[in-house]
N, C-alpha and C. Protein backbone atom coordinates (compact mmCIF):
# COMPACT_ATOMS: atom_id res chain seq x y z
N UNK A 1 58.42 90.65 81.67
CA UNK A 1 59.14 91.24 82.78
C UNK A 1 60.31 90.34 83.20
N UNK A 2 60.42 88.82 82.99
CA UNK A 2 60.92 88.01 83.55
C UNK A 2 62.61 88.21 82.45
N UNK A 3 62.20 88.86 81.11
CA UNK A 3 63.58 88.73 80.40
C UNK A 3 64.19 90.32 80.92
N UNK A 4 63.53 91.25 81.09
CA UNK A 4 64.03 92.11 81.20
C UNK A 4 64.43 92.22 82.58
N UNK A 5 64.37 91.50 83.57
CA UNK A 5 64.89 91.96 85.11
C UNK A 5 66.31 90.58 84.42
N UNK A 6 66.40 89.72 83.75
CA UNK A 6 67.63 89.35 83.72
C UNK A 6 68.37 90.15 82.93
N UNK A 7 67.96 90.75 81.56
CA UNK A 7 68.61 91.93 81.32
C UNK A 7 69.36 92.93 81.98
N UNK A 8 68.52 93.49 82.76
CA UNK A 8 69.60 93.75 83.82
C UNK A 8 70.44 93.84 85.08
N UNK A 9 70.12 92.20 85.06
CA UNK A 9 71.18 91.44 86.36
C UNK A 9 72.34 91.66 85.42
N UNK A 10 72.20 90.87 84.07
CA UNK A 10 73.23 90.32 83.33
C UNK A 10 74.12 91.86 83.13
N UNK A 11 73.40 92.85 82.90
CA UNK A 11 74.13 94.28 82.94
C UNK A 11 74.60 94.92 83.86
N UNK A 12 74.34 94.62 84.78
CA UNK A 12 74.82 95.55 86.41
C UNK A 12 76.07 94.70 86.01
N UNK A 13 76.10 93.10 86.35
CA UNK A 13 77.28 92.39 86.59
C UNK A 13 78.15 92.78 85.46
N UNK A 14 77.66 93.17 84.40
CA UNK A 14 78.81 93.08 83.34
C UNK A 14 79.50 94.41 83.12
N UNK A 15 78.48 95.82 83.96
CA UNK A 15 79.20 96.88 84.12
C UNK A 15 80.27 96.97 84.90
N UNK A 16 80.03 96.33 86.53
CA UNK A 16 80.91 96.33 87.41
C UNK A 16 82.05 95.98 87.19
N UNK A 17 81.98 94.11 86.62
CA UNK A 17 83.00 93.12 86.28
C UNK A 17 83.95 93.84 84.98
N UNK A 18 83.47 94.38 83.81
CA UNK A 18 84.41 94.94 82.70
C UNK A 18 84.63 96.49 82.90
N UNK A 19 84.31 97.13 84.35
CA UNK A 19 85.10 98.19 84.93
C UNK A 19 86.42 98.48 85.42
N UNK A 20 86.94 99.88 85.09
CA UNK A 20 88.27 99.46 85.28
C UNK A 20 88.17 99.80 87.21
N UNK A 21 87.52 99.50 87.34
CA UNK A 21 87.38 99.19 89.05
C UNK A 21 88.27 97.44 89.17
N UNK A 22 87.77 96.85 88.34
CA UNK A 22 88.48 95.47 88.52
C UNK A 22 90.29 95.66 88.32
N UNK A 23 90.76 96.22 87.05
CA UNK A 23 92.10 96.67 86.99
C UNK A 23 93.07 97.20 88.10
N UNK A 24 91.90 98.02 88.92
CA UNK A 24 92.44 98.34 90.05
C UNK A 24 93.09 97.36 91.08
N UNK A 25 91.93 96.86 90.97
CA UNK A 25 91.72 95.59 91.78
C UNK A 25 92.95 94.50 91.34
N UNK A 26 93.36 94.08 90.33
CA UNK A 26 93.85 93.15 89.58
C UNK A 26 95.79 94.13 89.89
N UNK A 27 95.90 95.05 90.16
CA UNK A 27 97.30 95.50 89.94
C UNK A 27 97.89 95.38 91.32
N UNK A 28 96.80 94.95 92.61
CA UNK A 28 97.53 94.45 93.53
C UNK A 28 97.88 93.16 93.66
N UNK A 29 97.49 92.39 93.14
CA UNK A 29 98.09 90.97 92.92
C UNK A 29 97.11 89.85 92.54
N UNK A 30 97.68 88.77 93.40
CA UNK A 30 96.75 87.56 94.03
C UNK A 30 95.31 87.86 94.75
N UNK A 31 95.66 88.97 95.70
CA UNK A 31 95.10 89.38 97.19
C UNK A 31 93.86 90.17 96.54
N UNK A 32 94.22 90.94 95.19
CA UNK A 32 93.38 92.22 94.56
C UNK A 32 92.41 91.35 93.93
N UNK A 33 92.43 89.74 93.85
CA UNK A 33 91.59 89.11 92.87
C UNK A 33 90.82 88.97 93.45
N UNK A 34 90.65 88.59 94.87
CA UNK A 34 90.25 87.91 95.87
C UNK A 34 89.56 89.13 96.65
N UNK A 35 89.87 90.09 96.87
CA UNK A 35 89.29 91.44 97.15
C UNK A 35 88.41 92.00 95.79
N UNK A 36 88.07 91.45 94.42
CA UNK A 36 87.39 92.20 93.53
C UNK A 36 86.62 90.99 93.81
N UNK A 37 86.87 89.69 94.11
CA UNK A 37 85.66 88.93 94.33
C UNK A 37 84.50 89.16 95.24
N UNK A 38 85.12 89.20 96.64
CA UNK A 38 84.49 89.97 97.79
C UNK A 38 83.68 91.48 97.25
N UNK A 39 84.51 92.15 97.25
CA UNK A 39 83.42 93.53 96.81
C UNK A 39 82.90 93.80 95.13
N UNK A 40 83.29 93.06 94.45
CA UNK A 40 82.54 92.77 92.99
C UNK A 40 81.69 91.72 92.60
N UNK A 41 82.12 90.68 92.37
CA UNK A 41 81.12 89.54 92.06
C UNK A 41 80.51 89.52 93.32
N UNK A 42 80.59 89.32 94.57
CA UNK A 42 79.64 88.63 95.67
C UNK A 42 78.17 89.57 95.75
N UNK A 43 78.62 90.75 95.25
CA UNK A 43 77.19 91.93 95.18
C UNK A 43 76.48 91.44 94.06
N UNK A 44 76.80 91.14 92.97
CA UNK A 44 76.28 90.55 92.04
C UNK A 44 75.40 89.50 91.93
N UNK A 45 76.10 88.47 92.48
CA UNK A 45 75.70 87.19 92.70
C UNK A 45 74.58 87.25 93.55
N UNK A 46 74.63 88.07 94.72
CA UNK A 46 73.58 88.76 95.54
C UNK A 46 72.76 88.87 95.01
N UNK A 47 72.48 89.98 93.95
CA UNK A 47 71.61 90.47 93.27
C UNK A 47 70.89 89.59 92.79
N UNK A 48 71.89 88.79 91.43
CA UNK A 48 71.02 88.11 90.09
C UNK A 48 70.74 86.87 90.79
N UNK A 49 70.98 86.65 92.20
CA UNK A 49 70.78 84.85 92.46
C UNK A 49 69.53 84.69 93.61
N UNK A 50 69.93 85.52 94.59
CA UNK A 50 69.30 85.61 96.01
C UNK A 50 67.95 86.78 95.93
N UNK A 51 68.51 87.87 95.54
CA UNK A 51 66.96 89.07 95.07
C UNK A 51 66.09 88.28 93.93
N UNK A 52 66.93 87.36 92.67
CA UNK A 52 66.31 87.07 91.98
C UNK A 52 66.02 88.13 90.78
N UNK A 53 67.25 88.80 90.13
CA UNK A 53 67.08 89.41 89.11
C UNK A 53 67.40 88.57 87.85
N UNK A 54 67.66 87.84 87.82
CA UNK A 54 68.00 86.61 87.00
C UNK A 54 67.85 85.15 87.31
N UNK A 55 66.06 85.23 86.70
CA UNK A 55 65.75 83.81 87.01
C UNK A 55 65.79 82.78 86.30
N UNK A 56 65.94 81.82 86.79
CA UNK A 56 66.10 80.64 85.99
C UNK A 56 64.99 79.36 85.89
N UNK A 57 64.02 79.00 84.72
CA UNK A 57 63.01 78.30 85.08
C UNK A 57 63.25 76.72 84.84
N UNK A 58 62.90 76.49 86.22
CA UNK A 58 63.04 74.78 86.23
C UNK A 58 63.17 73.73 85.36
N UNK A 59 62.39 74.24 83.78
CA UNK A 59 62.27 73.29 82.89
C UNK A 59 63.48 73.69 81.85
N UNK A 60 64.46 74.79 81.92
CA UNK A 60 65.62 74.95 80.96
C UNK A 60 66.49 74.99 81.79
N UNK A 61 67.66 75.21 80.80
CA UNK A 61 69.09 74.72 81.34
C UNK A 61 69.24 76.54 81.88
N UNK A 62 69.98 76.05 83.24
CA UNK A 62 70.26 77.31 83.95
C UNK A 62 71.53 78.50 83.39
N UNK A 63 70.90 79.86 83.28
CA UNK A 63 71.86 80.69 83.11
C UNK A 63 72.44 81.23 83.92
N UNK A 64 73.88 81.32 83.91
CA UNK A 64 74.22 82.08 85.10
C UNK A 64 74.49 83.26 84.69
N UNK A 65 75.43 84.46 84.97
CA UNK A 65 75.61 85.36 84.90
C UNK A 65 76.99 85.60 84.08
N UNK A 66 77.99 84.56 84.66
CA UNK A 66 78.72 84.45 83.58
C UNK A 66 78.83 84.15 82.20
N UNK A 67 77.14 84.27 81.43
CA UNK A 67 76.99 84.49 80.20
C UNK A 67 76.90 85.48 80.24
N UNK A 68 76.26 86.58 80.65
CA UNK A 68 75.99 87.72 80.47
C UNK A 68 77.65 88.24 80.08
N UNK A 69 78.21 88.44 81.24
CA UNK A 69 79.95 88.89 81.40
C UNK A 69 80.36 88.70 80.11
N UNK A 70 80.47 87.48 79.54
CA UNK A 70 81.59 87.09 78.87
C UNK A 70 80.95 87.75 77.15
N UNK A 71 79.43 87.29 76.99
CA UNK A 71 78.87 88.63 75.85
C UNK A 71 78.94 90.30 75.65
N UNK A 72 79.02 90.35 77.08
CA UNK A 72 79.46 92.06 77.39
C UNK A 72 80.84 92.24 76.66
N UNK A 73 81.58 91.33 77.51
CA UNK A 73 83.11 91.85 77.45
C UNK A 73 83.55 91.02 76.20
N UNK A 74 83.13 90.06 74.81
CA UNK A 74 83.51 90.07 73.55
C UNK A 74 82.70 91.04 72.61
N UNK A 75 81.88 91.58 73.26
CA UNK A 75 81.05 92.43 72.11
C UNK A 75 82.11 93.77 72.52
N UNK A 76 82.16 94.29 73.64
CA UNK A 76 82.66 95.53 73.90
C UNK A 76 84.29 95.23 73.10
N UNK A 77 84.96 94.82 73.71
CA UNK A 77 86.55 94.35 72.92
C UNK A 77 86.28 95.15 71.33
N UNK A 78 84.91 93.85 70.50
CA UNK A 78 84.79 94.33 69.04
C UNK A 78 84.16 95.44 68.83
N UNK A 79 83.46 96.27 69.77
CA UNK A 79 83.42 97.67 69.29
C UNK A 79 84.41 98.78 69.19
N UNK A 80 85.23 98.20 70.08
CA UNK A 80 86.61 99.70 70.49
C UNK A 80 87.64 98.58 69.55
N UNK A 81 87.92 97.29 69.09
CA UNK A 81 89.07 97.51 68.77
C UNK A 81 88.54 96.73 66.89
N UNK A 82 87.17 96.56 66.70
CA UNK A 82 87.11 96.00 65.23
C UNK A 82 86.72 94.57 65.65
N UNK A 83 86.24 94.40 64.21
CA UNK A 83 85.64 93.10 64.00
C UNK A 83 86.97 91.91 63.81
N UNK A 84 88.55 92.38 63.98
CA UNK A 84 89.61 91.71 64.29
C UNK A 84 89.72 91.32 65.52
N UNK A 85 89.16 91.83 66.42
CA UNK A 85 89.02 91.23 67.79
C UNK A 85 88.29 90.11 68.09
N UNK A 86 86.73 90.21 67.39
CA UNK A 86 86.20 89.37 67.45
C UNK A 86 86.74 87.63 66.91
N UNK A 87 87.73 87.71 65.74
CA UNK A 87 87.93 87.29 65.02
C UNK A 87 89.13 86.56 65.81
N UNK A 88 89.66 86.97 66.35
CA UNK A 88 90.93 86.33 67.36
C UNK A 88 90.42 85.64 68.49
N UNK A 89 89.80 86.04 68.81
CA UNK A 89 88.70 85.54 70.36
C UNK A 89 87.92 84.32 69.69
N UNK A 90 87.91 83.86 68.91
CA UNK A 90 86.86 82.84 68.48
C UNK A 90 87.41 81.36 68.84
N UNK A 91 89.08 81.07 68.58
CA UNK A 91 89.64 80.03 69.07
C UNK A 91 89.19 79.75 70.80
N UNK A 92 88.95 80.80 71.40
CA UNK A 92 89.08 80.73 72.92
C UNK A 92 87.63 80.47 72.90
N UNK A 93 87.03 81.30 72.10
CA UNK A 93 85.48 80.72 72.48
C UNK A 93 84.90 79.24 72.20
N UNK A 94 85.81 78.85 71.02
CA UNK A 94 85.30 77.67 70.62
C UNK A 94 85.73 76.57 71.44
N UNK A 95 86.86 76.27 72.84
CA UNK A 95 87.05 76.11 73.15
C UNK A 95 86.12 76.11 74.85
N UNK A 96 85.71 77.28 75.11
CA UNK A 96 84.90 77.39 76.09
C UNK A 96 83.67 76.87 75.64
N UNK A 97 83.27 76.53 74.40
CA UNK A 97 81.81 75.98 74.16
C UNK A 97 82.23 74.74 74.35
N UNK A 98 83.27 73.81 74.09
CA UNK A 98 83.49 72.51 74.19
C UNK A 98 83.27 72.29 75.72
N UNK A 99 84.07 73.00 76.32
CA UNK A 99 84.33 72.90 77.68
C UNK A 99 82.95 72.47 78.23
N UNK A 100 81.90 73.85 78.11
CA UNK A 100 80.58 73.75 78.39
C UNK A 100 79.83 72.89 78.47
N UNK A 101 80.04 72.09 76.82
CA UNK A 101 79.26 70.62 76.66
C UNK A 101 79.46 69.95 77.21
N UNK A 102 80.71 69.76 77.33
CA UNK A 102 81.61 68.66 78.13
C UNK A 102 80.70 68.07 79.63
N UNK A 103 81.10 69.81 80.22
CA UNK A 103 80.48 69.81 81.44
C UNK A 103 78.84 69.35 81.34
N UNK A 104 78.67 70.19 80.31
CA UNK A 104 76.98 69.80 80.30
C UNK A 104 76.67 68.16 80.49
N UNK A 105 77.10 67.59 79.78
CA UNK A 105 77.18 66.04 79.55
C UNK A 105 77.46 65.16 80.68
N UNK A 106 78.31 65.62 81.52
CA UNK A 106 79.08 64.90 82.56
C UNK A 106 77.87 65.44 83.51
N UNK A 107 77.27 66.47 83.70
CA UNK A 107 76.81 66.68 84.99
C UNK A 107 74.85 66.14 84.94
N UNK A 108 74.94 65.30 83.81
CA UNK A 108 73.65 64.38 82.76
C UNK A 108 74.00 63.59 83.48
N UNK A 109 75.11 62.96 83.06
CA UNK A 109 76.02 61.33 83.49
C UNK A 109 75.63 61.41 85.02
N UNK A 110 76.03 62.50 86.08
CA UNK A 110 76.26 62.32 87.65
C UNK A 110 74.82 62.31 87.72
N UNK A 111 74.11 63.33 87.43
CA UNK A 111 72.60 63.16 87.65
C UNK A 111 71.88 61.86 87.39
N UNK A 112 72.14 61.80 86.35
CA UNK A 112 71.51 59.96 85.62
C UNK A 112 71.95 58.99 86.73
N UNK A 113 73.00 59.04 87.45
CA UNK A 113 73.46 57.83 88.22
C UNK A 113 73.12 58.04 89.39
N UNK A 114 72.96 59.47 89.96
CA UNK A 114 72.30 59.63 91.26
C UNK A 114 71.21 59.40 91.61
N UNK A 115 70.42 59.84 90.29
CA UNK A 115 68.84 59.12 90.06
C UNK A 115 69.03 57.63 90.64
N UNK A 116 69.44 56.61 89.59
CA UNK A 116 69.59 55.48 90.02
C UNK A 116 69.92 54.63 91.04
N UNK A 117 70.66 55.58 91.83
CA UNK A 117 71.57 55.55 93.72
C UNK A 117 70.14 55.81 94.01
N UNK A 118 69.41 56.37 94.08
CA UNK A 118 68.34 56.63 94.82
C UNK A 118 67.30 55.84 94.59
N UNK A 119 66.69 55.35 93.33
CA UNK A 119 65.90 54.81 93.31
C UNK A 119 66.24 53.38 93.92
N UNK A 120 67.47 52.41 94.14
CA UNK A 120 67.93 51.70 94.11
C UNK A 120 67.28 51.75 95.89
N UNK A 121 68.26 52.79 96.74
CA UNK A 121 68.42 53.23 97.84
C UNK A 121 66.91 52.95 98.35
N UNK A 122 65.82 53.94 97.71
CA UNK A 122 64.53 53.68 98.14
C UNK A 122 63.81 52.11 98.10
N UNK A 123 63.49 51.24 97.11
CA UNK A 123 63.20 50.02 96.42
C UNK A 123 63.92 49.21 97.49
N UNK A 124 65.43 49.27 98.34
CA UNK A 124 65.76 48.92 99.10
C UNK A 124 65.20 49.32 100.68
N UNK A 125 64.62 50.45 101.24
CA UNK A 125 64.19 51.00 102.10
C UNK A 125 62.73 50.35 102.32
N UNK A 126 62.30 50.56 101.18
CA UNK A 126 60.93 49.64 101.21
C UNK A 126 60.58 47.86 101.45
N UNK A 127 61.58 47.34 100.76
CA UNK A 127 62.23 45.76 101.09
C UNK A 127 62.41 46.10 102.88
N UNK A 128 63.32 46.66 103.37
CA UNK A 128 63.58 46.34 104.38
C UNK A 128 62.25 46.80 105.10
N UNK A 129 61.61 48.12 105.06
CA UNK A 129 60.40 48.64 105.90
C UNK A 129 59.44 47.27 105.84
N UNK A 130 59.23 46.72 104.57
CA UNK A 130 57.98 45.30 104.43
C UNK A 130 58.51 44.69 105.59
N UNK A 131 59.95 44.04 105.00
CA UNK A 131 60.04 42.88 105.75
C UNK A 131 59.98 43.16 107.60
N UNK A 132 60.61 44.21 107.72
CA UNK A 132 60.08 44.88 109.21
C UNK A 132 58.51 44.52 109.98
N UNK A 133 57.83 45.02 109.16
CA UNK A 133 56.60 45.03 109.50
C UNK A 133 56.07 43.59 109.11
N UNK A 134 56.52 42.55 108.21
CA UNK A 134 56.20 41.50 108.31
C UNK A 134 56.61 40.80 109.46
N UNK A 135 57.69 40.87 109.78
CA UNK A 135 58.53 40.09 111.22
C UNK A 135 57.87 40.77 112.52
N UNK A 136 57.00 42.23 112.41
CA UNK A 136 56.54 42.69 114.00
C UNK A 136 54.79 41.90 113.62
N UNK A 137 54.54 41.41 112.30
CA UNK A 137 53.13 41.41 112.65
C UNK A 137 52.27 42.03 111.53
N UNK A 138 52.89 43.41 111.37
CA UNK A 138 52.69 44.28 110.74
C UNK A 138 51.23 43.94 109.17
N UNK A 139 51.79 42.66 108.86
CA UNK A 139 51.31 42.41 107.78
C UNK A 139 50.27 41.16 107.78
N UNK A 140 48.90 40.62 107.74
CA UNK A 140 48.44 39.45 107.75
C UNK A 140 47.49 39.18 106.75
């Protein structure tokens, strides 16, 4: 049950988002992006994050929804325009997978060091709590 209610988080969002409801949206400007965010993605995000149609379990790396989107909208492209679509889109993808790692890696690095801010932070909290309680008495 748990793959199929992300099934279709990942599908609501990817109907809405590769609707030409967004085009609409997109031909008033700046303002239309920002208005398809508000009444497009924020319902979404609603959905697959806060209802919990797309869960994510503690022990794997989190999916968001913008996988879903971006498989929707290169598979759909290569059905209406050929397996030449796919084939052009691959520089951009291979590029967004770097990106990904990238990020993946770096946000290892901030975690790994925050760990260490903390454990540091605590090991220090405890030094000072001893010596506290040694100086009131605390300790004999």
């Amino acid at each position: 049950m748990l793959y199929f209610k992300s099934v279709i988080g990942f599908l609501l969002a990817s109907l809405f988002i590769m609707s030409d409801l967004w085009g609409e949206f997109a031909s008033i400007g700046i303002f239309g992006g920002y208005l398809a965010a508000i009444i497009i993605v924020s319902p979404m995000w609603y959905l697959n994050h806060s209802v919990g149609l797309i869960e994510n379990d503690n022990r794997a790396a989190w999916v968001d929804m913008a996988w879903g989107i971006a498989i929707a909208g290169t598979l759909r492209d290569t059905f209406i325009n050929g397996f030449d679509a796919l084939t052009s889109a691959l520089p951009t993808l291979s590029i967004v997978i770097l990106g990904a790692v990238a990020g993946g890696i770096s946000v290892g690095l901030i975690e790994k060091h925050m760990a260490k801010s903390r454990i540091i932070e605590d090991t220090t909290v405890v030094k000072t709590t001893n010596a506290k309680s040694v100086l009131k008495g605390g300790y004999k």
